[in-house]
N, C-alpha and C. Protein backbone atom coordinates (compact mmCIF):
# COMPACT_ATOMS: atom_id res chain seq x y z
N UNK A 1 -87.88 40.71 -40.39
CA UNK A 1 -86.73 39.82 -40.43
C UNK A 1 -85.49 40.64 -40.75
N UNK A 2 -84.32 40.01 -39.91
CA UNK A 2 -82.96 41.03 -40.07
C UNK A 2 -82.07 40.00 -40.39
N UNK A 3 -80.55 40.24 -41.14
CA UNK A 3 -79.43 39.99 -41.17
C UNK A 3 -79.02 39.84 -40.17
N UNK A 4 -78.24 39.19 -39.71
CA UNK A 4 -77.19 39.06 -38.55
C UNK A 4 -75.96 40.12 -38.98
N UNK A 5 -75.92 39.40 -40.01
CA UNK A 5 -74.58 40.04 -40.67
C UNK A 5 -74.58 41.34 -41.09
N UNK A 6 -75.27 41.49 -42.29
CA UNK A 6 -75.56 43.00 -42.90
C UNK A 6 -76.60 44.06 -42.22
N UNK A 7 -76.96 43.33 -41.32
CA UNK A 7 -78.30 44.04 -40.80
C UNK A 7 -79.37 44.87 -41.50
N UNK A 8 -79.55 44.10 -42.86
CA UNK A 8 -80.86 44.80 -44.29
C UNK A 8 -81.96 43.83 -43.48
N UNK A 9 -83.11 44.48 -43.54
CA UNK A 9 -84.45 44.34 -42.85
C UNK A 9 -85.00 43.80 -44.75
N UNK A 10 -85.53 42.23 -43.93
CA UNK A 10 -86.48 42.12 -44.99
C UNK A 10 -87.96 42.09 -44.44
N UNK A 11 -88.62 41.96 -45.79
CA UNK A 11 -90.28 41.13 -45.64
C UNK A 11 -90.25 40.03 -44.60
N UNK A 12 -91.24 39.97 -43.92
CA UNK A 12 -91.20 38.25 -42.67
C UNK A 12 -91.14 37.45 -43.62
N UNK A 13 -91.68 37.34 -45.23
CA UNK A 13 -92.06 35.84 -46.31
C UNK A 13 -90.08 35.51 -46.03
N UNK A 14 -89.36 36.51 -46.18
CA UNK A 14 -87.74 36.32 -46.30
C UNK A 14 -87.33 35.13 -45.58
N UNK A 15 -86.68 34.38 -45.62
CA UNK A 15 -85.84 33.61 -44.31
C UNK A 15 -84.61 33.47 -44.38
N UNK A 16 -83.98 34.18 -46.00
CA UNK A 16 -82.43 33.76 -45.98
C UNK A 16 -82.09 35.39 -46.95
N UNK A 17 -80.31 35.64 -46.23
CA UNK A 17 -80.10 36.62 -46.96
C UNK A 17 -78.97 36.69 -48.36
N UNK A 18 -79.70 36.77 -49.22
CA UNK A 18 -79.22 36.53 -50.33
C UNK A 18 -77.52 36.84 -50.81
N UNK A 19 -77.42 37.82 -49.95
CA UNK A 19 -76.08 38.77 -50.61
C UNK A 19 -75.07 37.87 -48.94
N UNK A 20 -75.60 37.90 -48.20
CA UNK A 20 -74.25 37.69 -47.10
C UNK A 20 -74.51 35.63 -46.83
N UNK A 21 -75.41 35.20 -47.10
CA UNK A 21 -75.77 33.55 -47.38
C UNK A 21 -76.02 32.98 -45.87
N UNK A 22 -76.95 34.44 -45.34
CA UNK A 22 -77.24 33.75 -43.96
C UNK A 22 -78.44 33.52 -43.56
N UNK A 23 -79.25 32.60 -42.29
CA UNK A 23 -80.31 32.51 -41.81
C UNK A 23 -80.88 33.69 -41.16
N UNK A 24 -81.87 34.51 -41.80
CA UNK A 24 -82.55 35.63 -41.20
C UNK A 24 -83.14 35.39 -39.33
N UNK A 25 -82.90 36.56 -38.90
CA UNK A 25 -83.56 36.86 -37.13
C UNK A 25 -84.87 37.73 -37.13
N UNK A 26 -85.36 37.04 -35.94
CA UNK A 26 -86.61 37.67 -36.10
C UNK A 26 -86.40 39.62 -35.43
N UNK A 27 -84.97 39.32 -35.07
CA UNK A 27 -84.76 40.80 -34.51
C UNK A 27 -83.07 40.95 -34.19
N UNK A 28 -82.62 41.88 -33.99
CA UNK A 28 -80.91 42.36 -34.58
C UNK A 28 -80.64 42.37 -32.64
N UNK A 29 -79.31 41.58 -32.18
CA UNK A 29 -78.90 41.96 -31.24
C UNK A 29 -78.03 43.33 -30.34
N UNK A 30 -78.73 43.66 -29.43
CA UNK A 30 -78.16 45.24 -29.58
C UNK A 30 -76.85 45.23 -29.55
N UNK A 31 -76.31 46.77 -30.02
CA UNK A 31 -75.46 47.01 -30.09
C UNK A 31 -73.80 47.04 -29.33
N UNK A 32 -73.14 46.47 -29.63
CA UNK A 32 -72.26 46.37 -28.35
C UNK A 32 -70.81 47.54 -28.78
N UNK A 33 -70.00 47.36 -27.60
CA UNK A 33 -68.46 48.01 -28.09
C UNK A 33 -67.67 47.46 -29.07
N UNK A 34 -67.64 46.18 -29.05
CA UNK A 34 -66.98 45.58 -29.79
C UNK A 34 -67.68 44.49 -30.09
N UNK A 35 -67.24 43.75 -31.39
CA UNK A 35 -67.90 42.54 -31.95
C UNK A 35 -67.05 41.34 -30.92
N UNK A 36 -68.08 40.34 -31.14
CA UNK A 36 -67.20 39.26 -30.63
C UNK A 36 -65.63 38.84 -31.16
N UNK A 37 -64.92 38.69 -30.40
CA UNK A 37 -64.03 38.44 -31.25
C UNK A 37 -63.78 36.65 -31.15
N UNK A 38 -63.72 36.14 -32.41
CA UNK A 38 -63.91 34.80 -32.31
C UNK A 38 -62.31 34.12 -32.03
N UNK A 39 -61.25 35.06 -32.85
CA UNK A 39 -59.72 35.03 -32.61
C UNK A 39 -59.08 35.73 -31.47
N UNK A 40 -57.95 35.60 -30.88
CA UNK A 40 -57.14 36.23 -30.05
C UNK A 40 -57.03 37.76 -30.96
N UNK A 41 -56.20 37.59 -32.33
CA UNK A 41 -55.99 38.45 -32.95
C UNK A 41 -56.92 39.60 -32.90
N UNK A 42 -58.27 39.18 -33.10
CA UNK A 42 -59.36 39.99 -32.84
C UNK A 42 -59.58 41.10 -31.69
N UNK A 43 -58.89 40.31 -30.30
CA UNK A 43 -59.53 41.00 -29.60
C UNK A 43 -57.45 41.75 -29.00
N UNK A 44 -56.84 41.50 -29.48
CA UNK A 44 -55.66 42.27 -29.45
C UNK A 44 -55.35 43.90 -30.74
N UNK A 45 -56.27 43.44 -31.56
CA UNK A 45 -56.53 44.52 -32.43
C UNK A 45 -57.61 45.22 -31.90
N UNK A 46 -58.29 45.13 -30.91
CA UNK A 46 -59.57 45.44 -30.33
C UNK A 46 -58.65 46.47 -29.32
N UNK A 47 -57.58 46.10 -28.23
CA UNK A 47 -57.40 46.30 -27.41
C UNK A 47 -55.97 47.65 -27.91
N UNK A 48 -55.10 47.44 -29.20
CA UNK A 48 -54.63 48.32 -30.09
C UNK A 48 -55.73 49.45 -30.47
N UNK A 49 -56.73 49.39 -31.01
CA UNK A 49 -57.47 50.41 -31.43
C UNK A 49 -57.89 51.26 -30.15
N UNK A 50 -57.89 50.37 -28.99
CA UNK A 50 -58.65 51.73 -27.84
C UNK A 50 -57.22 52.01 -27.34
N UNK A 51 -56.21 52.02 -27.40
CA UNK A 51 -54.36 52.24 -27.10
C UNK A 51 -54.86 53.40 -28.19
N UNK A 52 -54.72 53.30 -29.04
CA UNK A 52 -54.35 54.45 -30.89
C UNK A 52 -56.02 55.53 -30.08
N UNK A 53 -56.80 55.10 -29.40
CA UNK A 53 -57.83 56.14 -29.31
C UNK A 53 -57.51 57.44 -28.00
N UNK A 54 -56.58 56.30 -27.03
CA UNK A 54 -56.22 57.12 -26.03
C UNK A 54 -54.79 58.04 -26.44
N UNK A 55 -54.17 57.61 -27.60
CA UNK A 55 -53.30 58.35 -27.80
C UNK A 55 -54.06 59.46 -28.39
N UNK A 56 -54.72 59.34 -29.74
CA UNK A 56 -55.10 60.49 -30.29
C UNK A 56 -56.10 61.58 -29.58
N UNK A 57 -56.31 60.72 -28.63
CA UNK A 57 -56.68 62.18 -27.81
C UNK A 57 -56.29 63.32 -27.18
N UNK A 58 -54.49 62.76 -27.17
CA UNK A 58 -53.73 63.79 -26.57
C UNK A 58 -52.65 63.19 -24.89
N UNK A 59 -53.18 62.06 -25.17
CA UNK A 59 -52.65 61.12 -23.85
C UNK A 59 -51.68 60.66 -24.42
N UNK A 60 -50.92 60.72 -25.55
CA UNK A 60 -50.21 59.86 -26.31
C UNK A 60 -48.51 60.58 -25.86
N UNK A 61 -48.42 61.97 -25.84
CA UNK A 61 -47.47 63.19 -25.35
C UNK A 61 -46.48 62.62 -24.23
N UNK A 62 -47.78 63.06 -23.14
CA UNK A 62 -47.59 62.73 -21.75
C UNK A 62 -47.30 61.51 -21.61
N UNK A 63 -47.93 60.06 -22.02
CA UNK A 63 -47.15 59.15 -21.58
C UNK A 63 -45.78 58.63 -22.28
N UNK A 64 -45.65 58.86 -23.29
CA UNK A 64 -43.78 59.09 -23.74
C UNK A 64 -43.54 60.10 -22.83
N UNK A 65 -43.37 61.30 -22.51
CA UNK A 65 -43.03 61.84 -21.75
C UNK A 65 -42.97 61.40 -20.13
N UNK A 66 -44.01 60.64 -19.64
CA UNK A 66 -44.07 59.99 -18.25
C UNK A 66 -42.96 58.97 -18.20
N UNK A 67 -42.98 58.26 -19.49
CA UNK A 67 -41.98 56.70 -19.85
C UNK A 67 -40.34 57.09 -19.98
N UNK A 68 -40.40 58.43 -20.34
CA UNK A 68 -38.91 59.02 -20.28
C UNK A 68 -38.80 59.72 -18.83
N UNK A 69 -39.61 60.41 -18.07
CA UNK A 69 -38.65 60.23 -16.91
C UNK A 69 -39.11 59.32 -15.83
N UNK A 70 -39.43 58.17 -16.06
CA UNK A 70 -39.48 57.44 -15.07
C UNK A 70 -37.71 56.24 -15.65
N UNK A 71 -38.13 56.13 -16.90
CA UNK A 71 -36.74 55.16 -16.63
C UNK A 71 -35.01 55.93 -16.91
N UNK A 72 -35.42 57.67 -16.78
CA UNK A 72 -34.41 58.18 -16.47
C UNK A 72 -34.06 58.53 -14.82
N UNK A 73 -35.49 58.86 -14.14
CA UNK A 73 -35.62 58.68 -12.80
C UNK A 73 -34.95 57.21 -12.02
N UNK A 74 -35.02 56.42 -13.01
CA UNK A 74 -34.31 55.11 -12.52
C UNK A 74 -32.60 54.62 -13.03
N UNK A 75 -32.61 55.44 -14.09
CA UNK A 75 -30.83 55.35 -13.93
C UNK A 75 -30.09 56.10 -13.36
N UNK A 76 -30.89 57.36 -12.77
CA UNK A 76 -30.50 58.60 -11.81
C UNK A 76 -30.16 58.00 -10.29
N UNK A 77 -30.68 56.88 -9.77
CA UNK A 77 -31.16 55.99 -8.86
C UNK A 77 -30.42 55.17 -8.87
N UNK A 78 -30.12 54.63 -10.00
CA UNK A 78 -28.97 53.37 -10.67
C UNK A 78 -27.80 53.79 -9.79
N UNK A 79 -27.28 55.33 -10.62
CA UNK A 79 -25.63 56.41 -10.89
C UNK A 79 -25.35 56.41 -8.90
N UNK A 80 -26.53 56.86 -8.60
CA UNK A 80 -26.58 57.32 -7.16
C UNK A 80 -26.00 56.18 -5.75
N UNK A 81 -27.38 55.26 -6.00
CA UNK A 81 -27.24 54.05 -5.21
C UNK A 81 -26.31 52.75 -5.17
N UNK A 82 -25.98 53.11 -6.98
CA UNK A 82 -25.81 51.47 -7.41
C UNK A 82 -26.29 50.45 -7.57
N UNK A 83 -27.60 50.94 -6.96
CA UNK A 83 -28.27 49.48 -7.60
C UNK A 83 -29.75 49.96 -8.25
N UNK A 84 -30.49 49.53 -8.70
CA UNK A 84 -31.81 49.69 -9.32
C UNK A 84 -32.97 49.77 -8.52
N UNK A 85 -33.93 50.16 -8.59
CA UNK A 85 -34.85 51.04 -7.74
C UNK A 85 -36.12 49.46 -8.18
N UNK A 86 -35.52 48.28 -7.35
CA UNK A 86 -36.62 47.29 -7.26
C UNK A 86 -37.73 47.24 -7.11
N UNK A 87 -38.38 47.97 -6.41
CA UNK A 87 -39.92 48.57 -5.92
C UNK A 87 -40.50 49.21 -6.61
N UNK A 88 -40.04 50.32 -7.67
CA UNK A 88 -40.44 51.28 -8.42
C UNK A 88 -40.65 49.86 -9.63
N UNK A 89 -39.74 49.55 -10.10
CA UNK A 89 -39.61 48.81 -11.68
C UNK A 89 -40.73 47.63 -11.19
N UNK A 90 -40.91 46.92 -9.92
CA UNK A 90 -42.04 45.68 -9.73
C UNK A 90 -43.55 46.69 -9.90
N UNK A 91 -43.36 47.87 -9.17
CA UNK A 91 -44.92 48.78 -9.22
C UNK A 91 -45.12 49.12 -10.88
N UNK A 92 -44.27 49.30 -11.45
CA UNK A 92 -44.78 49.86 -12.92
C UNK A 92 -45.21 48.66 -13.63
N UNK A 93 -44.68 47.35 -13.33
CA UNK A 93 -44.84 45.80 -14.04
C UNK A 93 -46.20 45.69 -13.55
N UNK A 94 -46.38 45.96 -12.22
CA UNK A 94 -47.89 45.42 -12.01
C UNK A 94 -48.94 46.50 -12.58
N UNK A 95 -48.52 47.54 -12.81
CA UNK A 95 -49.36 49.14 -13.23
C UNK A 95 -49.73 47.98 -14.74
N UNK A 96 -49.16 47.64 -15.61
CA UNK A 96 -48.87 47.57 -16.77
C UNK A 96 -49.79 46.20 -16.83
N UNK A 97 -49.68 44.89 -15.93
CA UNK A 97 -50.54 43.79 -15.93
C UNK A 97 -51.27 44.63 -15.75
N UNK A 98 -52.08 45.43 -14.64
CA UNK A 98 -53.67 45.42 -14.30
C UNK A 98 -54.07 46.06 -15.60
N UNK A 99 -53.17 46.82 -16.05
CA UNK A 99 -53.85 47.94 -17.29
C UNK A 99 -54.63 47.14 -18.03
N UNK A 100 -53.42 46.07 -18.91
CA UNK A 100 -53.77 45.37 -19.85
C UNK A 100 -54.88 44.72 -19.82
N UNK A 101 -54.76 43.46 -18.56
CA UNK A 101 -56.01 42.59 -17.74
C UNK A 101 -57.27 43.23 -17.23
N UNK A 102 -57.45 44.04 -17.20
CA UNK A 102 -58.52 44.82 -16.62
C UNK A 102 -59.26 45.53 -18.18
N UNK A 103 -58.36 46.01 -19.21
CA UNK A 103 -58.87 46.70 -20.14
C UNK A 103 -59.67 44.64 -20.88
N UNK A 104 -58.84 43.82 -20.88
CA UNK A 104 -59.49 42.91 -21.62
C UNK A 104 -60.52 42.38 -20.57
N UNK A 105 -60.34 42.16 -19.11
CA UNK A 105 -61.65 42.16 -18.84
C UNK A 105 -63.39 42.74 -19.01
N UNK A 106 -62.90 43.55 -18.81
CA UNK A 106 -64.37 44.40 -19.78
C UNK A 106 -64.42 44.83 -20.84
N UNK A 107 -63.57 44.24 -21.79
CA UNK A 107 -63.73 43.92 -23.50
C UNK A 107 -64.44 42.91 -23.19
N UNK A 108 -64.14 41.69 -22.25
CA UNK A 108 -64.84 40.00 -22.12
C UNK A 108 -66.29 40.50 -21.74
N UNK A 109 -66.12 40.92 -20.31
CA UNK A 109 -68.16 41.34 -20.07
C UNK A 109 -68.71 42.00 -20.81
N UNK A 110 -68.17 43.16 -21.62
CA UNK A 110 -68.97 44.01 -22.63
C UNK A 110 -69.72 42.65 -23.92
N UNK A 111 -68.45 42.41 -24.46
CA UNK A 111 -69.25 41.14 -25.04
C UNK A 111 -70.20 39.55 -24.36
N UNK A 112 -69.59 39.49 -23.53
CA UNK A 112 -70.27 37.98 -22.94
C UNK A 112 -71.63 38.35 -22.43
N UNK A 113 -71.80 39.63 -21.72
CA UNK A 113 -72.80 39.92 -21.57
C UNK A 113 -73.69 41.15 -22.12
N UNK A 114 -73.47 41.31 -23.59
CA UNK A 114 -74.31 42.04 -24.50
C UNK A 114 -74.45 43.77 -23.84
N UNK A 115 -73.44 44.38 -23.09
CA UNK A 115 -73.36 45.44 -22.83
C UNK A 115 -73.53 46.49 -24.21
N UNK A 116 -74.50 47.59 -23.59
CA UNK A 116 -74.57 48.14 -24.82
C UNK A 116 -73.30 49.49 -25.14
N UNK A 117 -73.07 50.35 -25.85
CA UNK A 117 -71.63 51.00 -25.81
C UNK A 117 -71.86 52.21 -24.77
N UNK A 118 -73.19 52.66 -24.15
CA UNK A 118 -72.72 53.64 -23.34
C UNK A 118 -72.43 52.61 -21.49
N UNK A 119 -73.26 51.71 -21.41
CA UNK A 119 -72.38 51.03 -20.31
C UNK A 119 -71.46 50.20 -20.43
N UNK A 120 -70.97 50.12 -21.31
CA UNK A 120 -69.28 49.42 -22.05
C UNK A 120 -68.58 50.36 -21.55
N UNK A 121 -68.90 52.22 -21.75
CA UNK A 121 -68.03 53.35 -21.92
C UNK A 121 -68.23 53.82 -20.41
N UNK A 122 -69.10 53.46 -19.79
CA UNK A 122 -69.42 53.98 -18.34
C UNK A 122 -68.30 53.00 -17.39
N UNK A 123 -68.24 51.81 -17.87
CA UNK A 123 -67.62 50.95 -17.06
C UNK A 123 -65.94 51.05 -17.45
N UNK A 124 -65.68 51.51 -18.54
CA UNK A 124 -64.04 52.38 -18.54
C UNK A 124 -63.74 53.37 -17.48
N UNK A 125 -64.86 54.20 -18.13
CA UNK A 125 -64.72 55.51 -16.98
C UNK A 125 -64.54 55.61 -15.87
N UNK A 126 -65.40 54.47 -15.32
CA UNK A 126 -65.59 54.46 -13.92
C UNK A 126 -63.94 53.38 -13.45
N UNK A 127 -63.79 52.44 -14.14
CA UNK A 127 -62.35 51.70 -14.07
C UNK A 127 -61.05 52.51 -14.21
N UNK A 128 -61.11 53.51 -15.20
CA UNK A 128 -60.01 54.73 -15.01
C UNK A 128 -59.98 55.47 -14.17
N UNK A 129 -61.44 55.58 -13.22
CA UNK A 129 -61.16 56.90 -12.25
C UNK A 129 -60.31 55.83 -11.37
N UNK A 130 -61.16 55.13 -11.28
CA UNK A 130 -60.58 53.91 -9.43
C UNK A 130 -59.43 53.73 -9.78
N UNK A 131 -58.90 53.79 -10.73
CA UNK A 131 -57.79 53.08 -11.17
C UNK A 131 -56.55 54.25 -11.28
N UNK A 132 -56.73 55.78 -11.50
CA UNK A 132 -56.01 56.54 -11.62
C UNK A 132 -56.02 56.96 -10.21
N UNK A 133 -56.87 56.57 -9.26
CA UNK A 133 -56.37 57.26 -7.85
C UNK A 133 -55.68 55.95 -6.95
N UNK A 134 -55.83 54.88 -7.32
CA UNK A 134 -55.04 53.65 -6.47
C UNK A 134 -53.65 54.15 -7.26
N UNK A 135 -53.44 54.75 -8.72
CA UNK A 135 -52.23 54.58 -8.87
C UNK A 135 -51.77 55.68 -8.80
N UNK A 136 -51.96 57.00 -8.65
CA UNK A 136 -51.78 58.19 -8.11
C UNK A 136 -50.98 57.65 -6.27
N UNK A 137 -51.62 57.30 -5.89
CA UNK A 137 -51.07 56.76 -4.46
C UNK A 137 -50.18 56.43 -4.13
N UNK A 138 -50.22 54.91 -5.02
CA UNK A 138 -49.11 54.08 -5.21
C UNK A 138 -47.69 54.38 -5.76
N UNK A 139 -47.76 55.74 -6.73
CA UNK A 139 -46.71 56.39 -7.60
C UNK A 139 -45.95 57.16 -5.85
N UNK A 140 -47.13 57.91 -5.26
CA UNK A 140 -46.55 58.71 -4.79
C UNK A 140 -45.82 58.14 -3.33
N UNK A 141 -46.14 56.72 -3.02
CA UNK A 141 -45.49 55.56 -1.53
C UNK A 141 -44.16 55.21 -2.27
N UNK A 142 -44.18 55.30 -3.68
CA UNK A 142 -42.48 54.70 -4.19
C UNK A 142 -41.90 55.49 -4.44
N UNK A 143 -42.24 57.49 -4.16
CA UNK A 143 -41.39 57.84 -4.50
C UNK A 143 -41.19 58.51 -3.26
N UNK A 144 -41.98 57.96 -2.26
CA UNK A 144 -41.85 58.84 -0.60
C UNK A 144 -40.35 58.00 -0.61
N UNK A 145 -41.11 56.38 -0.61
CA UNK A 145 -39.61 55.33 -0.21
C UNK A 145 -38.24 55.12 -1.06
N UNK A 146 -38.51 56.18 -2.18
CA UNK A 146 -36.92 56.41 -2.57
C UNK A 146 -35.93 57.37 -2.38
N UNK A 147 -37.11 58.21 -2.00
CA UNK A 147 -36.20 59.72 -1.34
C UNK A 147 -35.89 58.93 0.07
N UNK A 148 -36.40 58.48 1.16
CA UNK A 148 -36.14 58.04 2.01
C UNK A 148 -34.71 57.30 1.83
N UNK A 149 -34.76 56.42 0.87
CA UNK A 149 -33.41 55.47 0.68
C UNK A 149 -32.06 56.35 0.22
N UNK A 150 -32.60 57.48 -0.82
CA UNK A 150 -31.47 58.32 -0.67
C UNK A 150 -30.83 59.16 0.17
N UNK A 151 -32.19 59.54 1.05
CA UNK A 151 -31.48 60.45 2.26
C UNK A 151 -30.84 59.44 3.14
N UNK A 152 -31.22 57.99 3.81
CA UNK A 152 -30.26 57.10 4.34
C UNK A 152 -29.32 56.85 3.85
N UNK A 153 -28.94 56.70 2.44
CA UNK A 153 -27.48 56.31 1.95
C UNK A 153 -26.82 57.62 2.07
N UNK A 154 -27.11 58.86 1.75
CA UNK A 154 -26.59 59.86 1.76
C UNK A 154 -26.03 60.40 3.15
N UNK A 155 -26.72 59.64 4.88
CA UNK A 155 -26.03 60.02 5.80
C UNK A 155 -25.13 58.70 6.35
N UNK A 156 -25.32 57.57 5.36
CA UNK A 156 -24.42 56.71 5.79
C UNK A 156 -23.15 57.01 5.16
N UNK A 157 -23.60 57.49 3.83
CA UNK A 157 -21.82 57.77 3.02
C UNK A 157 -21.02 59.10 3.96
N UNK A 158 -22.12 60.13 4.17
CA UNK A 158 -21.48 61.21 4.94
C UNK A 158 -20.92 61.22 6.32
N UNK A 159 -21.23 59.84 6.61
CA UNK A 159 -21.03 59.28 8.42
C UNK A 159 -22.22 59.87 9.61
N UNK A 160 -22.75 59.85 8.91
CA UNK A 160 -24.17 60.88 10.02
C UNK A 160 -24.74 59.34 10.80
């Protein structure tokens, strides 16, 4: 007999655990990535802690650094064109939904369906690769179509 809670293994005579005031299992559910989260709060502190894990790994640099020249790349664009680089700022909004929505989607299946943490961690991996080459792509079609827009404004101002 196990805790739910504390997970201390008693005698089978056991049926209740004294210290946490719960109904003993005849066996402990495996291990997952994350606990259920019964609150929102829960699973937004869930979704903060793997943010604080990808920073401290060294990803934390580069994307302040990516976030400074992309929205200096866009007032450069601003100074130039006059107007704001619409396509670029809608692609980073949707970069930023799927991130989020996709990272809490498989926070949801890891828990709903009792994933254990190395296919919790397989199914990141495999979601970051697919996910870093659709947006590898996508980075590089908005910045084919802004050089394009500058070299057209640049032979319309010059009279070409």
């Amino acid at each position: 007999m196990f805790c739910p809670k504390c997970k201390a293994e008693y005698r089978p005579s056991f049926t209740h655990c004294p210290d946490c005031d719960v109904d003993l299992v005849y066996e402990l559910p495996p291990d997952f990535l994350l606990t259920a989260p019964t609150k929102p709060s829960q699973l937004v502190a869930a979704l903060w802690a793997a943010v604080g894990a990808i920073t401290h790994l060294g990803g934390g640099g580069r994307f302040i650094a990516d976030c400074r020249a992309t929205l200096s790349g866009w007032n450069e664009y601003r100074r130039q064109t006059g107007r704001l680089p619409w396509l670029s700022i809608l692609a980073h909004s949707a970069n930023w939904f799927a991130v989020i929505s996709g990272m809490i989607l498989i926070f949801w299946y890891a828990n709903r369906f009792h994933w254990s943490r190395w296919r919790s961690l397989g199914s990141l991996v495999l979601a970051a690769i697919f996910y870093s080459i659709f947006w590898y792509r996508l980075k590089r079609e908005v910045t084919l179509n802004q050089l394009r827009t500058q070299r057209r404004l640049r032979r319309e101002h010059l009279g070409f």
